[in-house]
C-alpha atoms as a PDB file:
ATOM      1  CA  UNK A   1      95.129  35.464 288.698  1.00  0.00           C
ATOM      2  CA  UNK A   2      97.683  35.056 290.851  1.00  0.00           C
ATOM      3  CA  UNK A   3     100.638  37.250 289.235  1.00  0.00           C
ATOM      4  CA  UNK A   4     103.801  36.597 292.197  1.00  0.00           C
ATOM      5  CA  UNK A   5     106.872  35.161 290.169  1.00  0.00           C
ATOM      6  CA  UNK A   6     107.980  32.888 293.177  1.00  0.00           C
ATOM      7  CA  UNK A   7     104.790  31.058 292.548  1.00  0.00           C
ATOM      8  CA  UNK A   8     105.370  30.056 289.048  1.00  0.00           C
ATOM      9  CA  UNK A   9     108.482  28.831 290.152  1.00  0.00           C
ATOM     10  CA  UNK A  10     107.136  26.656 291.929  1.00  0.00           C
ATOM     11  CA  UNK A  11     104.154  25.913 290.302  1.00  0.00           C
ATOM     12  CA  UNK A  12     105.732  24.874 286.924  1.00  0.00           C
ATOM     13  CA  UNK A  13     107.296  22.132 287.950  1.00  0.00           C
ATOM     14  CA  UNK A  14     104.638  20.915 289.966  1.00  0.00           C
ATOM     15  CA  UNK A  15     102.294  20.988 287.131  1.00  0.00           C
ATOM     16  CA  UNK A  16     105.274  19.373 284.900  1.00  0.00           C
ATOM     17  CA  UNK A  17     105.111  16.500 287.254  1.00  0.00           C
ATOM     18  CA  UNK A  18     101.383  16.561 287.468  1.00  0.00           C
ATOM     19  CA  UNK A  19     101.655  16.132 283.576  1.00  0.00           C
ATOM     20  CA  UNK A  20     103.776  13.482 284.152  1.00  0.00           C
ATOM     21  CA  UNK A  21     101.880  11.724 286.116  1.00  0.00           C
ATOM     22  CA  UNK A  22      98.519  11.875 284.330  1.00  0.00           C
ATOM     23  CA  UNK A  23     100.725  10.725 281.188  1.00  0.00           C
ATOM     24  CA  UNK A  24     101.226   7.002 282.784  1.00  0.00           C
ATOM     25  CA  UNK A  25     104.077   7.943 285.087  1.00  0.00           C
ATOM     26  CA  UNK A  26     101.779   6.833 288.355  1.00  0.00           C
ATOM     27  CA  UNK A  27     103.369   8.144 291.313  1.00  0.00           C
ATOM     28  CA  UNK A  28     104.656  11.519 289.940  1.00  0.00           C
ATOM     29  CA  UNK A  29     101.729  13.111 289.914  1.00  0.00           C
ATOM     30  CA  UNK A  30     101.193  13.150 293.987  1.00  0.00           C
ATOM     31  CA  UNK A  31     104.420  14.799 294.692  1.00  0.00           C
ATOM     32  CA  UNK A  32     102.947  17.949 292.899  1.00  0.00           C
ATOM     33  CA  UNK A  33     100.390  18.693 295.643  1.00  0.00           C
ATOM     34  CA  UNK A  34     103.405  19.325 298.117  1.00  0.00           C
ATOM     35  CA  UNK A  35     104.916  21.753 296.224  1.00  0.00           C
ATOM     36  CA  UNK A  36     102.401  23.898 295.692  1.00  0.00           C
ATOM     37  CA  UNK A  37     101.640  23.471 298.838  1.00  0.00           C
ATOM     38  CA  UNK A  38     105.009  25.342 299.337  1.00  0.00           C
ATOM     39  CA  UNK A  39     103.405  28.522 298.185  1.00  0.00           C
ATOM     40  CA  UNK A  40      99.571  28.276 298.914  1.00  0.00           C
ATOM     41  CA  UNK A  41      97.147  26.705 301.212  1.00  0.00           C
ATOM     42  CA  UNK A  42      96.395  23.303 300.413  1.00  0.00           C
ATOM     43  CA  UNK A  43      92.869  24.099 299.880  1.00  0.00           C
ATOM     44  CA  UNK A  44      94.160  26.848 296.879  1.00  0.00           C
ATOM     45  CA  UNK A  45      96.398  24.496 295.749  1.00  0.00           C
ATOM     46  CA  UNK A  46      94.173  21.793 295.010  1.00  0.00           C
ATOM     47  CA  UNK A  47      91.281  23.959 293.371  1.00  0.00           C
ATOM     48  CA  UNK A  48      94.065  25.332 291.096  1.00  0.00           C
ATOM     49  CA  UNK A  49      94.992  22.010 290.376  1.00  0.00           C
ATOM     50  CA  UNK A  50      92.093  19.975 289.782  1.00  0.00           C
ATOM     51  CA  UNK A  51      91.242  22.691 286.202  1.00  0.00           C
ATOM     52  CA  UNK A  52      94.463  21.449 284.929  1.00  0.00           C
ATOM     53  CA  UNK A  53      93.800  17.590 286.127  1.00  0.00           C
ATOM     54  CA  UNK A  54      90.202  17.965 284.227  1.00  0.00           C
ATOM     55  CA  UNK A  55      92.355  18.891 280.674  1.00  0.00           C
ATOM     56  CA  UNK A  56      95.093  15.959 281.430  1.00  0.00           C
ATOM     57  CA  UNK A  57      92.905  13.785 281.820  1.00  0.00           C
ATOM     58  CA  UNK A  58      91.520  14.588 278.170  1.00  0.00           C
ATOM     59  CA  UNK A  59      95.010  13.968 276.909  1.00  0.00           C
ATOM     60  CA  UNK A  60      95.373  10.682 279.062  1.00  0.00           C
ATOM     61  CA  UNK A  61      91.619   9.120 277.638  1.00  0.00           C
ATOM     62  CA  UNK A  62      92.376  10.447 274.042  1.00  0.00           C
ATOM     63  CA  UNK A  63      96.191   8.853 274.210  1.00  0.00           C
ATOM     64  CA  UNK A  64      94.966   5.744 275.678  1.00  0.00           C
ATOM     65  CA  UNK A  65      91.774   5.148 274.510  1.00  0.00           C
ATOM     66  CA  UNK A  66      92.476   2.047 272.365  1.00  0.00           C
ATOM     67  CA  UNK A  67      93.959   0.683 275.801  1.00  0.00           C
ATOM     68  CA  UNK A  68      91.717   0.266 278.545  1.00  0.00           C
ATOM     69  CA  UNK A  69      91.284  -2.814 280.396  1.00  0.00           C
ATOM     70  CA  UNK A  70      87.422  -2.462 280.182  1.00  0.00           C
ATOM     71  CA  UNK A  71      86.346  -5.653 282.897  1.00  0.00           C
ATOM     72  CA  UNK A  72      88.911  -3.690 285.207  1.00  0.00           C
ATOM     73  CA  UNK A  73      86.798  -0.372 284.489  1.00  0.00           C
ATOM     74  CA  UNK A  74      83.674  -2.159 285.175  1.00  0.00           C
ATOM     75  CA  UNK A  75      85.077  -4.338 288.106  1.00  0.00           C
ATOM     76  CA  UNK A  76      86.358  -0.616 289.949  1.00  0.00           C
ATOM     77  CA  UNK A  77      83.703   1.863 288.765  1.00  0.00           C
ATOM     78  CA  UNK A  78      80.844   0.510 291.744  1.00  0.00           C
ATOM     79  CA  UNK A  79      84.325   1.532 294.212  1.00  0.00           C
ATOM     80  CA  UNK A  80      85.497   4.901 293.089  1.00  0.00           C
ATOM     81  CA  UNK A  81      81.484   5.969 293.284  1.00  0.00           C
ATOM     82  CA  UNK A  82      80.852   4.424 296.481  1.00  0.00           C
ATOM     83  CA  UNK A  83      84.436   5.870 298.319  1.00  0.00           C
ATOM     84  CA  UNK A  84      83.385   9.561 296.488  1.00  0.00           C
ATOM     85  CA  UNK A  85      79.912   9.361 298.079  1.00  0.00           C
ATOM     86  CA  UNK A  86      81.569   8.561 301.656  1.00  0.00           C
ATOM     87  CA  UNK A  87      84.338  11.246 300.951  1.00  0.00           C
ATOM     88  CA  UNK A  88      81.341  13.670 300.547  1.00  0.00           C
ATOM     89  CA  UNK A  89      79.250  12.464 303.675  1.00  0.00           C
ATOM     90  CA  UNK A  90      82.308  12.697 306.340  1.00  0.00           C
ATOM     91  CA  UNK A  91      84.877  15.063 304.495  1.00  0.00           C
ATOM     92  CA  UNK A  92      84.382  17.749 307.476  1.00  0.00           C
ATOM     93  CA  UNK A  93      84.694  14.338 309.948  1.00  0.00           C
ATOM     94  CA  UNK A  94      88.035  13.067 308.711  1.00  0.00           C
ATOM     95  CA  UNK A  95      91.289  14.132 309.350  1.00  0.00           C
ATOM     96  CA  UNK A  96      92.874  14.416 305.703  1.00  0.00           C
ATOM     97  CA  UNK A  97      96.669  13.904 307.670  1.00  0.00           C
ATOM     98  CA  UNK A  98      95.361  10.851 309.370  1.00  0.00           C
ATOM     99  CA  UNK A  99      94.687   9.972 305.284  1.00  0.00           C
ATOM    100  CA  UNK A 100      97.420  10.979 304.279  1.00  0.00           C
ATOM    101  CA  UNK A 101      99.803   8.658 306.642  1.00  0.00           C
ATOM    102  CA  UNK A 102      97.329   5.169 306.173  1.00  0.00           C
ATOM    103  CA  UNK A 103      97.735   6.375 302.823  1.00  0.00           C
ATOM    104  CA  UNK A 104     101.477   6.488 302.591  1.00  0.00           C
ATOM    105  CA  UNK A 105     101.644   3.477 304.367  1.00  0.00           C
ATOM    106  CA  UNK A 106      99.876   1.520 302.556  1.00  0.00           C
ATOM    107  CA  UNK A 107     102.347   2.431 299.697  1.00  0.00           C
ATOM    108  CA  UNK A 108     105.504   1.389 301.446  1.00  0.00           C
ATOM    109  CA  UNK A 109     104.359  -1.733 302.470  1.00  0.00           C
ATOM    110  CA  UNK A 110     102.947  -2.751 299.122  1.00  0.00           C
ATOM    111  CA  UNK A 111     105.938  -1.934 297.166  1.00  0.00           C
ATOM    112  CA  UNK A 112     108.353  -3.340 299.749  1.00  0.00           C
ATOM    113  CA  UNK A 113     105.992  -6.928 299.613  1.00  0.00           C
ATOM    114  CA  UNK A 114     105.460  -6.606 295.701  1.00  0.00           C
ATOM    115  CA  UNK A 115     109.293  -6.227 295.508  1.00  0.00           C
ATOM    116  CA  UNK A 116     109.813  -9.345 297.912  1.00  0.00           C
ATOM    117  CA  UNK A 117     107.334 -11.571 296.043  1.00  0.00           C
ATOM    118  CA  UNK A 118     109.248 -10.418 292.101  1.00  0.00           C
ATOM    119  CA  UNK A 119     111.520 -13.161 292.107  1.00  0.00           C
ATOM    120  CA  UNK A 120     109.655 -16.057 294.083  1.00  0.00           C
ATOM    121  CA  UNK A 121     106.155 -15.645 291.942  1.00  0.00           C
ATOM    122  CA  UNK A 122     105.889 -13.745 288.959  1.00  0.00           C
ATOM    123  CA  UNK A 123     102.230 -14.990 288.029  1.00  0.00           C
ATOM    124  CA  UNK A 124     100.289 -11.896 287.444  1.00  0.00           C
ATOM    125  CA  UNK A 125      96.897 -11.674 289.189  1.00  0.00           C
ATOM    126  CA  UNK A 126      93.283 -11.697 287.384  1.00  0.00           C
ATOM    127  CA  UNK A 127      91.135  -9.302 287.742  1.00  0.00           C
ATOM    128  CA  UNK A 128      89.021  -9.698 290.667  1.00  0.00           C
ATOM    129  CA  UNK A 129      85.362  -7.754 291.474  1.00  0.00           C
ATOM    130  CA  UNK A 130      85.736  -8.116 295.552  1.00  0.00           C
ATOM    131  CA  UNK A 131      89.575  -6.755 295.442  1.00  0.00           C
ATOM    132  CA  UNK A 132      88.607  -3.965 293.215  1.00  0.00           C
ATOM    133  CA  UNK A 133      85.478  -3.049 295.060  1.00  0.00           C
ATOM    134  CA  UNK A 134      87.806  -2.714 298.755  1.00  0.00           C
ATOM    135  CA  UNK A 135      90.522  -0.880 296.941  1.00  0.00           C
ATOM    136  CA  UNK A 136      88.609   1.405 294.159  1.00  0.00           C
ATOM    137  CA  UNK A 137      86.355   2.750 297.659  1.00  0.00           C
ATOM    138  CA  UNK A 138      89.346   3.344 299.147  1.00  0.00           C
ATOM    139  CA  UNK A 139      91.032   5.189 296.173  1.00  0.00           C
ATOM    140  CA  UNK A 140      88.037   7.351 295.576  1.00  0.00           C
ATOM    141  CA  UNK A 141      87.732   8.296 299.414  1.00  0.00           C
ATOM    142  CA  UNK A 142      91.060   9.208 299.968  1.00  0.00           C
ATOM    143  CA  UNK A 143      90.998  10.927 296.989  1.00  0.00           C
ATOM    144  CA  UNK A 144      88.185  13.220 297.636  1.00  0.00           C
ATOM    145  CA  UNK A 145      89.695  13.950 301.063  1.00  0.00           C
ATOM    146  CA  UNK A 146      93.412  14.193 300.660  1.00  0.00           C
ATOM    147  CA  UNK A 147      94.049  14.548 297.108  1.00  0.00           C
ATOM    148  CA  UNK A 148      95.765  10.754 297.427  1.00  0.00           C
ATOM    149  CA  UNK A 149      93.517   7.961 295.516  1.00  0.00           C
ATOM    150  CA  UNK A 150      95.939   6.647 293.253  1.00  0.00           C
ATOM    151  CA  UNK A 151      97.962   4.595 295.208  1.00  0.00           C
ATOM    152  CA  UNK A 152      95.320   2.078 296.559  1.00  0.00           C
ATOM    153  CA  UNK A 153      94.149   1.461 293.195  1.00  0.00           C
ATOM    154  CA  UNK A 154      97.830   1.350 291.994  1.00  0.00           C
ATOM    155  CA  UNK A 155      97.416  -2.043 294.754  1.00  0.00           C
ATOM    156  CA  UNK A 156      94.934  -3.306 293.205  1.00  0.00           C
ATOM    157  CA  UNK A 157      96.095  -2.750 289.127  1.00  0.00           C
ATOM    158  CA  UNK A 158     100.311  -3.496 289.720  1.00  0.00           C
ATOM    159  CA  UNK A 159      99.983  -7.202 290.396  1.00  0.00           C
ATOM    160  CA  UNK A 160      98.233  -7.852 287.512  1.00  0.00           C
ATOM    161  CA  UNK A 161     101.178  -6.897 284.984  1.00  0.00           C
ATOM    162  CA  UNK A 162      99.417  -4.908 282.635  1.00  0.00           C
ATOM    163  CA  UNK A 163     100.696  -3.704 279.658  1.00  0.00           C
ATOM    164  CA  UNK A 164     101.792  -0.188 280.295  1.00  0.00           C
ATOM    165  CA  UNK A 165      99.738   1.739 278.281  1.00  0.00           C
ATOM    166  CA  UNK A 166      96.453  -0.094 279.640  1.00  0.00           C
ATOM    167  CA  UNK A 167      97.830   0.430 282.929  1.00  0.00           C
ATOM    168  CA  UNK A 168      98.327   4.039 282.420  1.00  0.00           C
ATOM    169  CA  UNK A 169      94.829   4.073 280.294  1.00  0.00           C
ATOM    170  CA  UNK A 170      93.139   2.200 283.190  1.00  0.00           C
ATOM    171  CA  UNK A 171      94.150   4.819 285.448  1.00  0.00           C
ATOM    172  CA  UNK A 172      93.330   7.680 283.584  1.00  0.00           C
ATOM    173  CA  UNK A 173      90.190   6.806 283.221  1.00  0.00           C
ATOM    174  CA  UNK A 174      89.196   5.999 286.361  1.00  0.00           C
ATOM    175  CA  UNK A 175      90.919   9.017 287.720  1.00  0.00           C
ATOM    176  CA  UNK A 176      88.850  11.488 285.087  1.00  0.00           C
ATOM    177  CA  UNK A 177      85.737  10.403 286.389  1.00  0.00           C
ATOM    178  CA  UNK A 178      86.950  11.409 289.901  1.00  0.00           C
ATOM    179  CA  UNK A 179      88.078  14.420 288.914  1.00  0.00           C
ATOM    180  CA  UNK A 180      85.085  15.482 286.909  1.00  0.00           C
ATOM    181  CA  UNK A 181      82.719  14.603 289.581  1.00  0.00           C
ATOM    182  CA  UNK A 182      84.803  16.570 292.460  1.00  0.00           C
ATOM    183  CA  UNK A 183      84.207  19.535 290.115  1.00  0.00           C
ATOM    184  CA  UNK A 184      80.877  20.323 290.756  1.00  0.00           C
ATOM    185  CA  UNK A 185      81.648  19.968 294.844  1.00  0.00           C
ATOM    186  CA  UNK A 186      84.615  22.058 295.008  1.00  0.00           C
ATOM    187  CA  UNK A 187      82.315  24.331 292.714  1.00  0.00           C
ATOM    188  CA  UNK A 188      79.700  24.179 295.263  1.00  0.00           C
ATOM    189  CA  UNK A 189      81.874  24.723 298.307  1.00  0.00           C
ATOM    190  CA  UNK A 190      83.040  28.291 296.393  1.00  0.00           C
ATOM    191  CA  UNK A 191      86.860  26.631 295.554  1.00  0.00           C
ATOM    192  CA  UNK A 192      86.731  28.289 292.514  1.00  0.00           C
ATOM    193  CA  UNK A 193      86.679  31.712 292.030  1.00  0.00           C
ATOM    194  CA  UNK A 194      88.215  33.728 289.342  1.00  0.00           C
ATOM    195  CA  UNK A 195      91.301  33.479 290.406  1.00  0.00           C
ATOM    196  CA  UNK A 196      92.207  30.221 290.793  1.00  0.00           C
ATOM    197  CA  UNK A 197      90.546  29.200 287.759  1.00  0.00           C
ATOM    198  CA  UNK A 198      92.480  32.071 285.839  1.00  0.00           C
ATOM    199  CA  UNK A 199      95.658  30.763 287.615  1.00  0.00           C
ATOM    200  CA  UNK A 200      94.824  27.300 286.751  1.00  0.00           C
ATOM    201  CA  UNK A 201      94.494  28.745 282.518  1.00  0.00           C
ATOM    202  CA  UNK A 202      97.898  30.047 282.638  1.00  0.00           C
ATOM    203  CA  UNK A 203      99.313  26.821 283.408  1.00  0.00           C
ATOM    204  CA  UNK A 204      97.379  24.689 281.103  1.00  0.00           C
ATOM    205  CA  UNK A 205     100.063  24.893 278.498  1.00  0.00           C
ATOM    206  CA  UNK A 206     102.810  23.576 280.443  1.00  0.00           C
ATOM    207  CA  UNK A 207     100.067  21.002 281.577  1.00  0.00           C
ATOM    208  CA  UNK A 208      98.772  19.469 278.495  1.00  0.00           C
ATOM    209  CA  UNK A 209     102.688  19.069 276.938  1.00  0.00           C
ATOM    210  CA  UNK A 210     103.656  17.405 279.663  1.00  0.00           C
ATOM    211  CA  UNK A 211     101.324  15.128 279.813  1.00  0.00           C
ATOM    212  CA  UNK A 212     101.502  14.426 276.626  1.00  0.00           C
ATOM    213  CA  UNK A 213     105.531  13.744 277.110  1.00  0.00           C
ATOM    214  CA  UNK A 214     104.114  11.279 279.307  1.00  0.00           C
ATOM    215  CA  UNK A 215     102.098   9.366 276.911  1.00  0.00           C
ATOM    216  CA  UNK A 216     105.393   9.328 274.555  1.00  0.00           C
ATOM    217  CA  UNK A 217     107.722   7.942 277.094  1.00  0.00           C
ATOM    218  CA  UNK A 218     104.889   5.419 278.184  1.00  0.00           C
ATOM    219  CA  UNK A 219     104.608   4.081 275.163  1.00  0.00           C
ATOM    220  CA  UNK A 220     108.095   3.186 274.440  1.00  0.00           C
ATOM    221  CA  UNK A 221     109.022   1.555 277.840  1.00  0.00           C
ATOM    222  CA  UNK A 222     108.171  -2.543 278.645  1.00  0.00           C
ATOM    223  CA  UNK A 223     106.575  -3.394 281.421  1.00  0.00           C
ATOM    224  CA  UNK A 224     109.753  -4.937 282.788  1.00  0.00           C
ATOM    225  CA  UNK A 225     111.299  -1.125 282.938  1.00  0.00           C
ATOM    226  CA  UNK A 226     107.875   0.606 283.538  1.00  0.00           C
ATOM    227  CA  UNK A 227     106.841  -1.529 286.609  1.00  0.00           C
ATOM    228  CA  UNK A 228     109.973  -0.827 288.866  1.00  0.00           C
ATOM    229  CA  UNK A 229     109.931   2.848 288.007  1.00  0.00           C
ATOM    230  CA  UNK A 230     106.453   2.822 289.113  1.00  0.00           C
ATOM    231  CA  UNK A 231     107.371   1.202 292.271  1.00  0.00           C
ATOM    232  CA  UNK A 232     110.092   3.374 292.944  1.00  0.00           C
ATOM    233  CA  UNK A 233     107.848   6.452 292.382  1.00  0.00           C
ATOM    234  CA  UNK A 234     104.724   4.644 294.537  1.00  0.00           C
ATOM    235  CA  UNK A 235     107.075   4.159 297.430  1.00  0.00           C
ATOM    236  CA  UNK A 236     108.352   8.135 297.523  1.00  0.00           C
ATOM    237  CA  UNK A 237     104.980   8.786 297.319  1.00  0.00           C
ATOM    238  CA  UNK A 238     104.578   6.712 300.478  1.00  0.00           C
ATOM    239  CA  UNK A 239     106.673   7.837 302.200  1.00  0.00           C
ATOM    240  CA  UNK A 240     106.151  11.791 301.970  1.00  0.00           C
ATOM    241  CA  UNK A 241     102.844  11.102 302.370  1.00  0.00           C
ATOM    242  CA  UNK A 242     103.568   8.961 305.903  1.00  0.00           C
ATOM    243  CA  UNK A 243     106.214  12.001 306.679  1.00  0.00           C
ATOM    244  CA  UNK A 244     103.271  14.785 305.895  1.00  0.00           C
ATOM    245  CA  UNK A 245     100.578  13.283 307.597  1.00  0.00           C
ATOM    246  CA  UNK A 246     102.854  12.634 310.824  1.00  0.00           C
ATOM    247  CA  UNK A 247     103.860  15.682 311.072  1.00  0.00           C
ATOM    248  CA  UNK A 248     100.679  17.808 310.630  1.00  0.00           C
ATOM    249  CA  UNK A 249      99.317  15.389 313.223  1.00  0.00           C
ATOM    250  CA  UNK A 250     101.994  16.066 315.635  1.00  0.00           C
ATOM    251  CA  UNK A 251     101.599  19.647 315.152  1.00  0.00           C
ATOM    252  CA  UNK A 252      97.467  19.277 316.155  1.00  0.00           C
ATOM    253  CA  UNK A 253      98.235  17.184 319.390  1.00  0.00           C
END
């Protein structure tokens, strides 16, 4: 277990915001990675994380389990499992920064067009098996090799308006079965030894309250004031993600 105080400082409030995150707060939970990346190598950080993503996603599914939008589940399941299985073929192949900047990008420009096209057209979308296929392979690549799947799926769900419960439900759920499969891998690759796991139980307190603050604030915010603080949170996301991959690509050339 890892016992250095500075690390808890830092650590706390990434998991808070990991909490947050897997709550309904979409967005929140990415800008915990770079924190603890403050402190550890990003490998570390993310098998001490993804212990404590495994429980908060129990809290997210149990929360939201009366509010899943189940022909978006079955529209983005074939995705996530096909971008996994590629994200386990090339991950020694892919450059996770070069990830991390499409990834960020991505975000900007969605939220910056989603923004532009609020007042014009309001319709929400439908679901749609093609869309979801493109963007759930995406999410569950880029999460496997950067730690960064939520916001392409975030592209595919926002449009559609979804109440914000089954939008945070939605998520969770997808997200769980990501989570749960990476296990096994980062199990496999010897990510998990003692002491991150030990690490990881020290923080699952702090973990499962916050994201079950989450789940309270969710479900007492409309969609009118949950959608732009999504946005707002999707496009930081972006753009630390754009910052972090450019650099750490800069620094390799």
């Amino acid at each position: 277990m890892i016992t250095d105080w500075h690390f808890y400082l830092v650590a706390i409030p990434a998991v808070i915001l990991q909490g947050l995150g897997k709550g309904g707060f979409q967005g929140m939970g990415a800008l915990s990675l770079p924190l603890m990346c403050l402190v550890l190598q990003p490998v570390q950080a993310i098998a001490i994380q993804l212990p404590i993503l495994m429980a908060q996603d129990l809290v997210n599914i149990w929360a939201y389990r009366k509010n899943l939008h189940r022909q978006n589940l079955f529209y983005c399941l074939p995705g996530i499992f096909i971008g996994i299985a590629v994200g386990s073929v090339v991950a020694v192949k892919v450059s996770p920064s070069l990830v991390q900047l499409c990834v960020g990008l991505i975000a900007c420009v969605f939220v910056l067009v989603s923004v532009g096209r609020a007042g014009a057209d309001a319709r929400a979308t439908e679901p749609n098996l093609p869309k979801a296929t493109l963007w759930c392979s995406i999410g569950g690549f880029t999460s496997f090799i950067a730690n960064a799947g939520g916001v392409p799926v975030q592209v595919y769900l926002m449009p559609q308006k979804l109440a914000p419960p089954v939008f945070a439900g939605t998520m969770g759920i997808l997200f769980a079965i990501v989570n749960y499969v990476k296990f096994p891998i980062f199990y496999a690759l010897d990510q998990l030894p003692a002491q991150n796991l030990l690490t990881s139980a020290v923080l699952l307190p702090v973990a499962i309250t916050a994201a079950f603050c989450g789940v309270w604030l969710v479900r007492r915010m409309s969609g009118a004031k949950f959608y732009p603080i999504v946005r707002g949170l999707t496009f930081c996301v972006g753009l630390k993600l754009v910052w972090d991959g450019s650099q750490a690509l800069l620094r390799a050339s």
